[in-house]
PDB file of N, CA and C in Angstrom:
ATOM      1  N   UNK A   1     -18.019  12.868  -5.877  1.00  0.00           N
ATOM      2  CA  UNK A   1     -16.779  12.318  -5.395  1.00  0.00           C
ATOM      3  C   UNK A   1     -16.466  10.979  -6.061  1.00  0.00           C
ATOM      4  N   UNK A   2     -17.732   9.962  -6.318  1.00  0.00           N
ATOM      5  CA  UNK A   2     -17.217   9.030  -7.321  1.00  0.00           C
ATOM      6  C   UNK A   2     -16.505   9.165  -8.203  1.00  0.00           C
ATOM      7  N   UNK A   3     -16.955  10.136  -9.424  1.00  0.00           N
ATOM      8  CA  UNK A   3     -16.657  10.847 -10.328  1.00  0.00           C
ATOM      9  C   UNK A   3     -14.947  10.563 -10.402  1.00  0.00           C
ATOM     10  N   UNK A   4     -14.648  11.652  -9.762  1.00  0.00           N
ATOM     11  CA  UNK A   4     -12.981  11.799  -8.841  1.00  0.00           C
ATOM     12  C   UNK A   4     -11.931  10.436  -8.893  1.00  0.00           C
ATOM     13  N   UNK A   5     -13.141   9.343  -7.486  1.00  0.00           N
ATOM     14  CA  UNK A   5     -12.678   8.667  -7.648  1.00  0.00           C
ATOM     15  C   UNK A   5     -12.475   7.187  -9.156  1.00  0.00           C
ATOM     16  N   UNK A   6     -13.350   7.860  -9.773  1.00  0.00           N
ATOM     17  CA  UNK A   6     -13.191   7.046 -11.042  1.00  0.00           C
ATOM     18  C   UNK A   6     -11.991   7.429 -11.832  1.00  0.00           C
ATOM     19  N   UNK A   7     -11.566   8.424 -12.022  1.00  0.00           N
ATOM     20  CA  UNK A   7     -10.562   9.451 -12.429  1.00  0.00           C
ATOM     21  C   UNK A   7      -9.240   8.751 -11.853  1.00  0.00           C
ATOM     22  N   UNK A   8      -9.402   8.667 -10.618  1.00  0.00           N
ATOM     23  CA  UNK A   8      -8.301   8.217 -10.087  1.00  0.00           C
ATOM     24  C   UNK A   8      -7.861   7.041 -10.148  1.00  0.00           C
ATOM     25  N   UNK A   9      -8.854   6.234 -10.627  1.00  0.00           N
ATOM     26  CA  UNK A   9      -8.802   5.199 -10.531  1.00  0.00           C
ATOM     27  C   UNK A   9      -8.060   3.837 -11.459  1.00  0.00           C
ATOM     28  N   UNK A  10      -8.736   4.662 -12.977  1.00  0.00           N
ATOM     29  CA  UNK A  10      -7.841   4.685 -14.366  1.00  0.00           C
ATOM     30  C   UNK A  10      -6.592   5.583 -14.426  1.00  0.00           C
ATOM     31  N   UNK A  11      -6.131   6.769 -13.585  1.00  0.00           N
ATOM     32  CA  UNK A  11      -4.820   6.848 -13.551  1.00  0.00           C
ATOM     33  C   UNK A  11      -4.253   6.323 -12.850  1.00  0.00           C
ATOM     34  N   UNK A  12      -4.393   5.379 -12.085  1.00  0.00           N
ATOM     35  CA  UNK A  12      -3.608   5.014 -10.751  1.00  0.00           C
ATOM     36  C   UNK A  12      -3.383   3.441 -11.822  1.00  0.00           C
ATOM     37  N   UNK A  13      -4.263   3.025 -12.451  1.00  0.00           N
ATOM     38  CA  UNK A  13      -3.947   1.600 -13.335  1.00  0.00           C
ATOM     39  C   UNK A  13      -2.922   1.835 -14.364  1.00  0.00           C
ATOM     40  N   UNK A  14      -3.385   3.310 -15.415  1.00  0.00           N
ATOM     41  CA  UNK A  14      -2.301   3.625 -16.740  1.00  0.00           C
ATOM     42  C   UNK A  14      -0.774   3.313 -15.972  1.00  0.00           C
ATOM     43  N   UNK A  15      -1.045   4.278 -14.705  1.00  0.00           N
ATOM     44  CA  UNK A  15       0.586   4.383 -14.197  1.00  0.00           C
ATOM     45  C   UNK A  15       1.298   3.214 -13.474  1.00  0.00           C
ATOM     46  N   UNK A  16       0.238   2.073 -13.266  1.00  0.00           N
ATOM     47  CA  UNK A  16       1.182   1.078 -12.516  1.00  0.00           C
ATOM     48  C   UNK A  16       1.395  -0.108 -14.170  1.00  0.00           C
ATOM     49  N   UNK A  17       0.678   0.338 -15.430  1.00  0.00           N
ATOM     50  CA  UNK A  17       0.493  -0.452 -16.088  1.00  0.00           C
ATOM     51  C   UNK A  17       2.180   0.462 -17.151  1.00  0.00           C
ATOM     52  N   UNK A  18       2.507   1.872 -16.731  1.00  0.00           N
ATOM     53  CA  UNK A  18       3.478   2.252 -17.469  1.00  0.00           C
ATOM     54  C   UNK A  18       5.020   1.829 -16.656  1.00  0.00           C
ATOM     55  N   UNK A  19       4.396   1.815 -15.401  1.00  0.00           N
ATOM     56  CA  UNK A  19       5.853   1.283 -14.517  1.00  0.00           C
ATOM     57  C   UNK A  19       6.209   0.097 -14.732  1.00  0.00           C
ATOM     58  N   UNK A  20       4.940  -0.917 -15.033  1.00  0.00           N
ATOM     59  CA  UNK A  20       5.438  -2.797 -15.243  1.00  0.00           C
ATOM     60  C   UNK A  20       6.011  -2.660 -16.386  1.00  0.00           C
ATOM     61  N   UNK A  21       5.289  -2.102 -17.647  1.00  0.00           N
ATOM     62  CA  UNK A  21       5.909  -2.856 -18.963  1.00  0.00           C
ATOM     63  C   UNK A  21       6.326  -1.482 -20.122  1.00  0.00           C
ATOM     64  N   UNK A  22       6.581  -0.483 -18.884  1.00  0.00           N
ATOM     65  CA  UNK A  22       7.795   0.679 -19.519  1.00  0.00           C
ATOM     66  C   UNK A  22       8.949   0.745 -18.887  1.00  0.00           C
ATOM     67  N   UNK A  23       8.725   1.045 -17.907  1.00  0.00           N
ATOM     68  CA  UNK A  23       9.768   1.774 -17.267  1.00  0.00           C
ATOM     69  C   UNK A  23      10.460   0.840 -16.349  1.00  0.00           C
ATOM     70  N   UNK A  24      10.062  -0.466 -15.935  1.00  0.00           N
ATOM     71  CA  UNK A  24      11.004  -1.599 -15.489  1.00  0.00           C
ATOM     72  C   UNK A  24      11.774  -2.356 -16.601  1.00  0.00           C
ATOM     73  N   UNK A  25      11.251  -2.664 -17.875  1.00  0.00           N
ATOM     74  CA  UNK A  25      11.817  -3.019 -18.547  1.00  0.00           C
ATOM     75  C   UNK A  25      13.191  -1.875 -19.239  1.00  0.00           C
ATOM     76  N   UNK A  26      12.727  -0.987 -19.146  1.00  0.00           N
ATOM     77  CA  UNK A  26      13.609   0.417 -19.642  1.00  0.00           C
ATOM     78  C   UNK A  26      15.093   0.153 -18.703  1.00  0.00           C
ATOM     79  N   UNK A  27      14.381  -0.343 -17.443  1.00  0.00           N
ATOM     80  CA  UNK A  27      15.146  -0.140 -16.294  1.00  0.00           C
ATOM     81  C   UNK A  27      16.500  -1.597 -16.200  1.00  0.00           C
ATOM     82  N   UNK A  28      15.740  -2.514 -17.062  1.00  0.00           N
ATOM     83  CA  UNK A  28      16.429  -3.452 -16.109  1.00  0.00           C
ATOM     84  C   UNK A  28      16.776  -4.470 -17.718  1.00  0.00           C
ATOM     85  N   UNK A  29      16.379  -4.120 -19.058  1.00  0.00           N
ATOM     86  CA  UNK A  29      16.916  -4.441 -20.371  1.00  0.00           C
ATOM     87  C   UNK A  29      17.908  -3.586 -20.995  1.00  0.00           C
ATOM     88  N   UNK A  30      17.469  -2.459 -20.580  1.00  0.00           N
ATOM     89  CA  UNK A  30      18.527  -0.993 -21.417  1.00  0.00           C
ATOM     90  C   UNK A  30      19.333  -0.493 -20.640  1.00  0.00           C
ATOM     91  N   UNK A  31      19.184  -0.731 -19.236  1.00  0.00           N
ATOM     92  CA  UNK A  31      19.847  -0.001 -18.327  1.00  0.00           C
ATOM     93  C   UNK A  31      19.628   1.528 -17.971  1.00  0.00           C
ATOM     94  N   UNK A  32      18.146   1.894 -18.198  1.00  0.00           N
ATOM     95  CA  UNK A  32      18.085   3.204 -18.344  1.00  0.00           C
ATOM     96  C   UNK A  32      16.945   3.404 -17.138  1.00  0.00           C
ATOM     97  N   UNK A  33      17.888   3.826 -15.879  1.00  0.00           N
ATOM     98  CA  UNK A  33      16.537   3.587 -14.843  1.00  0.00           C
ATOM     99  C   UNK A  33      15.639   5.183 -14.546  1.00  0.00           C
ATOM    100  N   UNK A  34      15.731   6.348 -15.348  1.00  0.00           N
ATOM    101  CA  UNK A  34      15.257   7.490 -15.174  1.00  0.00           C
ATOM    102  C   UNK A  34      13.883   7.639 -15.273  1.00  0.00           C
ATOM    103  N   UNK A  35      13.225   6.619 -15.621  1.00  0.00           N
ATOM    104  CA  UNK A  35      11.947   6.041 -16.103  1.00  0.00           C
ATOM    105  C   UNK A  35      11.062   5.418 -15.021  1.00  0.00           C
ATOM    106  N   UNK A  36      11.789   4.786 -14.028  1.00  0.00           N
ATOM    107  CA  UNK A  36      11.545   4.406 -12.972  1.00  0.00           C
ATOM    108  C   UNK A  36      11.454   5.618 -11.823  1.00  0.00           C
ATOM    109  N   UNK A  37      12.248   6.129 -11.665  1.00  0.00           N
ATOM    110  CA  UNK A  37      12.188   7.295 -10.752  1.00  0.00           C
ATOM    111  C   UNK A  37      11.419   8.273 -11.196  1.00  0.00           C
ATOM    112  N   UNK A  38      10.584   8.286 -12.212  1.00  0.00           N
ATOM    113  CA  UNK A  38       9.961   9.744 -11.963  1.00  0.00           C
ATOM    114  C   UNK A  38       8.286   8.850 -12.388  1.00  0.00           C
ATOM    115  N   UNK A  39       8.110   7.795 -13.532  1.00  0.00           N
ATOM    116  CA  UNK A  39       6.901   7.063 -13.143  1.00  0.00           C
ATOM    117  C   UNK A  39       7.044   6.443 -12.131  1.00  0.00           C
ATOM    118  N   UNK A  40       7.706   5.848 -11.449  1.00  0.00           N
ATOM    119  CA  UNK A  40       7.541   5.642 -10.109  1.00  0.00           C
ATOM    120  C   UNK A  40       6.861   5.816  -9.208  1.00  0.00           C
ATOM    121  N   UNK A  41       7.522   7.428  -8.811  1.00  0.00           N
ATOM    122  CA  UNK A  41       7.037   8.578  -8.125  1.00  0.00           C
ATOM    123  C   UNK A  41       5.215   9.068  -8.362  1.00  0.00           C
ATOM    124  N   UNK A  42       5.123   9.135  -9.310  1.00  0.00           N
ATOM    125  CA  UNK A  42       3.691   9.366 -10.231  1.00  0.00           C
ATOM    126  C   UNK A  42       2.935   8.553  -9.968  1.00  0.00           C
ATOM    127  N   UNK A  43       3.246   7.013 -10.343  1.00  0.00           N
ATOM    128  CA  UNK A  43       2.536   5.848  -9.138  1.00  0.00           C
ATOM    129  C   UNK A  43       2.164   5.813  -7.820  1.00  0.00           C
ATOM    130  N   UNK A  44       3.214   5.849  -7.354  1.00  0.00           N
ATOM    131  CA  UNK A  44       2.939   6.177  -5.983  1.00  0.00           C
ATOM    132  C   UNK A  44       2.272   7.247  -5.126  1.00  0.00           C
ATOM    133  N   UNK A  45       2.417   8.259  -6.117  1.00  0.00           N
ATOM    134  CA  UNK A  45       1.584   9.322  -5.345  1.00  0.00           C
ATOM    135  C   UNK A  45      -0.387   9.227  -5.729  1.00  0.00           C
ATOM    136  N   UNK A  46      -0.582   8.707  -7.246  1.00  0.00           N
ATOM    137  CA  UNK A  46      -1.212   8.119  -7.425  1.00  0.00           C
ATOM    138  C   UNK A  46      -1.997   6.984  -6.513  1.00  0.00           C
ATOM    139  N   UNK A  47      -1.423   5.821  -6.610  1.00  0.00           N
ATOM    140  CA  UNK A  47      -1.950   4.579  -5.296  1.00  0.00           C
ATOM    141  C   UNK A  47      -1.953   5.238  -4.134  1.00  0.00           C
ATOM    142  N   UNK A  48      -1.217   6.182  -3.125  1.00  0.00           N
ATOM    143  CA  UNK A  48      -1.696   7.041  -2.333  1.00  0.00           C
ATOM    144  C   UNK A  48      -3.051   7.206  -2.319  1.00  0.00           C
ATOM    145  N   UNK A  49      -3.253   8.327  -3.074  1.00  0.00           N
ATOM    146  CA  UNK A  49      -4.915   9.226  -3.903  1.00  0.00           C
ATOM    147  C   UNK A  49      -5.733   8.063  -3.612  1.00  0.00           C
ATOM    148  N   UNK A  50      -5.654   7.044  -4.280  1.00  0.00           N
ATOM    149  CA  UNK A  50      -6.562   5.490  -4.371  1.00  0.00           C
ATOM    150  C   UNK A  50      -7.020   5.403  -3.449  1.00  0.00           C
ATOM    151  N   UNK A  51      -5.786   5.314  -2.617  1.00  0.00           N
ATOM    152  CA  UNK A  51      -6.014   4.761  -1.125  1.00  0.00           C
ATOM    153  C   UNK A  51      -7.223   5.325  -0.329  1.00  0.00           C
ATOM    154  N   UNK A  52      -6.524   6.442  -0.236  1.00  0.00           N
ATOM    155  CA  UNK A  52      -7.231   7.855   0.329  1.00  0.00           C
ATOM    156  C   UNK A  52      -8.911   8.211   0.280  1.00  0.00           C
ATOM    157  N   UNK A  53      -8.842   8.084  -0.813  1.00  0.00           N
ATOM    158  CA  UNK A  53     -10.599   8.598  -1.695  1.00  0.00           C
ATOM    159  C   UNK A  53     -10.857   7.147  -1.131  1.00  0.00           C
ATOM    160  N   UNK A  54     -10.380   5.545  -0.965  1.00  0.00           N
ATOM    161  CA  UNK A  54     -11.297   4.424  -0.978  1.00  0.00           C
ATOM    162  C   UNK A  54     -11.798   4.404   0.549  1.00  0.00           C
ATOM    163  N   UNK A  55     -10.562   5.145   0.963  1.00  0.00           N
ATOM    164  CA  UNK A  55     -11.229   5.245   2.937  1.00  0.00           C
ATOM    165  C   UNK A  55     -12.473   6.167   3.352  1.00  0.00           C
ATOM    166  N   UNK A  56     -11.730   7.165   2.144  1.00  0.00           N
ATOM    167  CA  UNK A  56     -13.213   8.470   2.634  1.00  0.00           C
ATOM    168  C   UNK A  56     -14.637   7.667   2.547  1.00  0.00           C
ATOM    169  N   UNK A  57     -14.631   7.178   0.718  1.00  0.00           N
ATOM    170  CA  UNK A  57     -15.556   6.987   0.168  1.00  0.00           C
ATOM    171  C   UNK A  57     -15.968   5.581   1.130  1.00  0.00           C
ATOM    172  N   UNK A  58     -15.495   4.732   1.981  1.00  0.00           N
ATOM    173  CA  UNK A  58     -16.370   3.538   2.336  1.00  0.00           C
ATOM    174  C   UNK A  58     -16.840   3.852   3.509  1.00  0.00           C
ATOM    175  N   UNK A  59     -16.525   5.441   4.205  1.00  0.00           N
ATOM    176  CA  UNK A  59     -17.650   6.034   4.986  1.00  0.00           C
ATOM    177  C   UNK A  59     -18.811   6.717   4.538  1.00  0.00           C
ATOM    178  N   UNK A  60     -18.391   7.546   3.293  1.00  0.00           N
ATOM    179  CA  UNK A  60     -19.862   8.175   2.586  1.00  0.00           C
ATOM    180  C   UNK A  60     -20.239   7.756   1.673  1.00  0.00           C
ATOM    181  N   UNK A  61     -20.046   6.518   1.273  1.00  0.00           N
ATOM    182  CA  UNK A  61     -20.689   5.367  -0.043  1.00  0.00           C
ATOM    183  C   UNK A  61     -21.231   4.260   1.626  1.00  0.00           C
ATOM    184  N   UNK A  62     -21.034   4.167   2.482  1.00  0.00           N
ATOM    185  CA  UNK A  62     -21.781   3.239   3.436  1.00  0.00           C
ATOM    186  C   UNK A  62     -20.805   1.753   2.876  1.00  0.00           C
ATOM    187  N   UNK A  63     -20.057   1.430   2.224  1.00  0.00           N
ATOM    188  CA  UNK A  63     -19.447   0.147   1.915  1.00  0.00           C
ATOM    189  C   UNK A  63     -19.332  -0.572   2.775  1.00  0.00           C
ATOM    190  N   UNK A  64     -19.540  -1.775   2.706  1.00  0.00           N
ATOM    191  CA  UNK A  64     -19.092  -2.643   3.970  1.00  0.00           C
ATOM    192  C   UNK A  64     -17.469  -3.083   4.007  1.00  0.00           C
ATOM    193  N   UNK A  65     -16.388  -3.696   4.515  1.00  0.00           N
ATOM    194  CA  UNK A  65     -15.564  -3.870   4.492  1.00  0.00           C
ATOM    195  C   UNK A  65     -14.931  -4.875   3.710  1.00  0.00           C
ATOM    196  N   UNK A  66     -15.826  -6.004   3.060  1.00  0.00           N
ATOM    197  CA  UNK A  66     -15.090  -6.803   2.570  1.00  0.00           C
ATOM    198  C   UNK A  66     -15.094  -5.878   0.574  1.00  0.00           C
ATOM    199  N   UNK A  67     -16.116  -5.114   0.762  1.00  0.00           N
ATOM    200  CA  UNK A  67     -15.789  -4.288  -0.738  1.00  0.00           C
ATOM    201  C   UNK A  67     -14.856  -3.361  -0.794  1.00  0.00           C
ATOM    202  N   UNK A  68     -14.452  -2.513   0.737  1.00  0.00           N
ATOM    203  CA  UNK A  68     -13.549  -1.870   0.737  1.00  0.00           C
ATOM    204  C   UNK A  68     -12.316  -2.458   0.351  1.00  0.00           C
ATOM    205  N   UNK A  69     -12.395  -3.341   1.313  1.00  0.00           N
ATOM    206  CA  UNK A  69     -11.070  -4.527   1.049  1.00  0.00           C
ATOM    207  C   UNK A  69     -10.683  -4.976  -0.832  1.00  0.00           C
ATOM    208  N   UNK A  70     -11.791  -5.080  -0.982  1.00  0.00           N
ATOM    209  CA  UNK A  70     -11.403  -6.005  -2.643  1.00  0.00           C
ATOM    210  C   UNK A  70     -11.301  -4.337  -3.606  1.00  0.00           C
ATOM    211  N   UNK A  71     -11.914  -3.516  -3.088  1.00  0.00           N
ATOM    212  CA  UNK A  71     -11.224  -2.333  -4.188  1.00  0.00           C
ATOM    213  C   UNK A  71      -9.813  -1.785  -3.252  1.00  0.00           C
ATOM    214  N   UNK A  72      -9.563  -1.779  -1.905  1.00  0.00           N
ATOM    215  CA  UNK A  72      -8.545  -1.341  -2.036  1.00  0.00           C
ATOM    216  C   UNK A  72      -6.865  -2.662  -2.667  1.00  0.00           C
ATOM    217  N   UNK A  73      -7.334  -3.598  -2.374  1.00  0.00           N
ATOM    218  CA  UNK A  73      -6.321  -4.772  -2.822  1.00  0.00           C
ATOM    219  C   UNK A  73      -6.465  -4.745  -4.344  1.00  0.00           C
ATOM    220  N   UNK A  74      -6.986  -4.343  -4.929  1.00  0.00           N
ATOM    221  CA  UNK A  74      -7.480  -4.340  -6.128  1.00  0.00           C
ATOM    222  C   UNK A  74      -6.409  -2.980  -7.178  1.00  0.00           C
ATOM    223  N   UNK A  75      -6.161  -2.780  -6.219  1.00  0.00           N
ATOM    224  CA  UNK A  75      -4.865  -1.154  -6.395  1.00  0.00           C
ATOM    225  C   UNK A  75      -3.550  -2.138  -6.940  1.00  0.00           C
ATOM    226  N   UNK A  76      -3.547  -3.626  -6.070  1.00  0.00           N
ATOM    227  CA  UNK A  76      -2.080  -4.107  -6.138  1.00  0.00           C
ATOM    228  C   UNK A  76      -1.772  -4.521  -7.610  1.00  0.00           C
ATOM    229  N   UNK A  77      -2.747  -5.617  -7.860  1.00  0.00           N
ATOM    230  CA  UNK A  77      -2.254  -5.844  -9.543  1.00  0.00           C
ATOM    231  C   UNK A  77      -2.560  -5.296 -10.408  1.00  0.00           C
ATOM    232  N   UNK A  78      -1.848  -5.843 -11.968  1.00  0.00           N
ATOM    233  CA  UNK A  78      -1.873  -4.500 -12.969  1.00  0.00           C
ATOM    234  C   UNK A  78      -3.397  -5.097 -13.698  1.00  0.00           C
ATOM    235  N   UNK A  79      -3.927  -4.335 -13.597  1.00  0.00           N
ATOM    236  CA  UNK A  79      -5.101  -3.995 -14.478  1.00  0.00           C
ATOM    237  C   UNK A  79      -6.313  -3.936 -13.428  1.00  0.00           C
ATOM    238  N   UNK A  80      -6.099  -4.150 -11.987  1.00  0.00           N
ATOM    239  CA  UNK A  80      -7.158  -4.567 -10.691  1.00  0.00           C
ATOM    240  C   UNK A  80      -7.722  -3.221 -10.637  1.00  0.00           C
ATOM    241  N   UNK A  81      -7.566  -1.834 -11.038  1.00  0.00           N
ATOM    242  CA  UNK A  81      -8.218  -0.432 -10.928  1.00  0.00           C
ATOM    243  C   UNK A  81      -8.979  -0.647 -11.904  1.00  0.00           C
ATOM    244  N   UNK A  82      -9.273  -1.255 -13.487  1.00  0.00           N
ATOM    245  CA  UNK A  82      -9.762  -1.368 -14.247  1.00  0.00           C
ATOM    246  C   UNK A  82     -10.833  -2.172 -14.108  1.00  0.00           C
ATOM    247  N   UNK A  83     -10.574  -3.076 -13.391  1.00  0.00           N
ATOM    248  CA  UNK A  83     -11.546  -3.629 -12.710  1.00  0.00           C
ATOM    249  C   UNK A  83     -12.609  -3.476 -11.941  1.00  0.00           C
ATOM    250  N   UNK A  84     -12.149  -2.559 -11.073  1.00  0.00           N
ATOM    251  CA  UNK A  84     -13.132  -1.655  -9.486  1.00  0.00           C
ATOM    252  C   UNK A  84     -13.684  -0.890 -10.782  1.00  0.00           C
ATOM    253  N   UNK A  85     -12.919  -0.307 -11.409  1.00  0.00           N
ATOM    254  CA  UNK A  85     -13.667   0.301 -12.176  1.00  0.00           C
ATOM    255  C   UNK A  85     -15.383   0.061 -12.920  1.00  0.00           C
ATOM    256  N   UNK A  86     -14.708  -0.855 -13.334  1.00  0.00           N
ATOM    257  CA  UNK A  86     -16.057  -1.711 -14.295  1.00  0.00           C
ATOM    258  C   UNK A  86     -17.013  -2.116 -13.409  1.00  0.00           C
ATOM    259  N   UNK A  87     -16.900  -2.887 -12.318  1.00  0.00           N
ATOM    260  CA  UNK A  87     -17.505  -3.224 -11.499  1.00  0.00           C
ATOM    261  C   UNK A  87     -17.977  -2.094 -10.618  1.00  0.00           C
ATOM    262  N   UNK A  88     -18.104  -1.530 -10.157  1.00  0.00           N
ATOM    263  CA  UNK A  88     -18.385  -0.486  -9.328  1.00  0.00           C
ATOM    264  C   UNK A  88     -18.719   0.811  -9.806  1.00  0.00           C
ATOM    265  N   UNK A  89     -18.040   1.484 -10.345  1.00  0.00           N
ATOM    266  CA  UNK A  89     -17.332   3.004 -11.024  1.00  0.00           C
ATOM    267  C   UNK A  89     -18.418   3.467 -12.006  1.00  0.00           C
ATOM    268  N   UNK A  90     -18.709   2.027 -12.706  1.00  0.00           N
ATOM    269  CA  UNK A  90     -19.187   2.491 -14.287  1.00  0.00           C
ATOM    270  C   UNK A  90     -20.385   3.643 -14.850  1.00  0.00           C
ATOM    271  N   UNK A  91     -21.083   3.427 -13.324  1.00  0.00           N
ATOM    272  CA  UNK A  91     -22.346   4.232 -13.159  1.00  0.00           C
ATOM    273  C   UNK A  91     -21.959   5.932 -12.693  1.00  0.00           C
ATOM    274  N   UNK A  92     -20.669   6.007 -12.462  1.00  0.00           N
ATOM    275  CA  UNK A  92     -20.629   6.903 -11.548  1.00  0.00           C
ATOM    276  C   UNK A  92     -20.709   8.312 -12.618  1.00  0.00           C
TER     277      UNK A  92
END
């Protein structure tokens, strides 16, 4: 299930890292917001997944809460999945 959640973890970063400096700029320099609505969407269902697998996993990984806490806040900024990643993930 690590595994998984490692998986998820680097897509849930590519896609918040294609929404900041693709598809907002697409959105809000070119005027072309179709880029936004469908990576968007992909994000979000994504950071969902994150979410999800970090609740399961800090009952059957035994995590204590302040690690739950820093990998799930760790979802918010761009490159913070890359991070949990390295730190945590790498073994998995």
């Amino acid at each position: 299930m690590l595994k998984v959640f490692k998986i998820v973890a680097i897509i849930e970063g590519i896609s918040a890292l294609l929404l900041f400096f693709f598809a907002m700029p697409m959105k809000y320099i070119f005027d072309n917001p179709i880029f936004v609505k469908h990576i968007g969407m992909a994000h979000g269902v994504f950071f969902t997944v994150y979410i999800i697998f970090a609740s399961v996993l800090k009952f059957t990984q035994k995590w204590n809460f302040l690690k739950y806490l820093e990998i799930c806040l760790a979802s918010i900024p761009p490159f913070g999945t890359f991070y949990i990643e390295k730190k945590y993930l790498r073994h998995a």
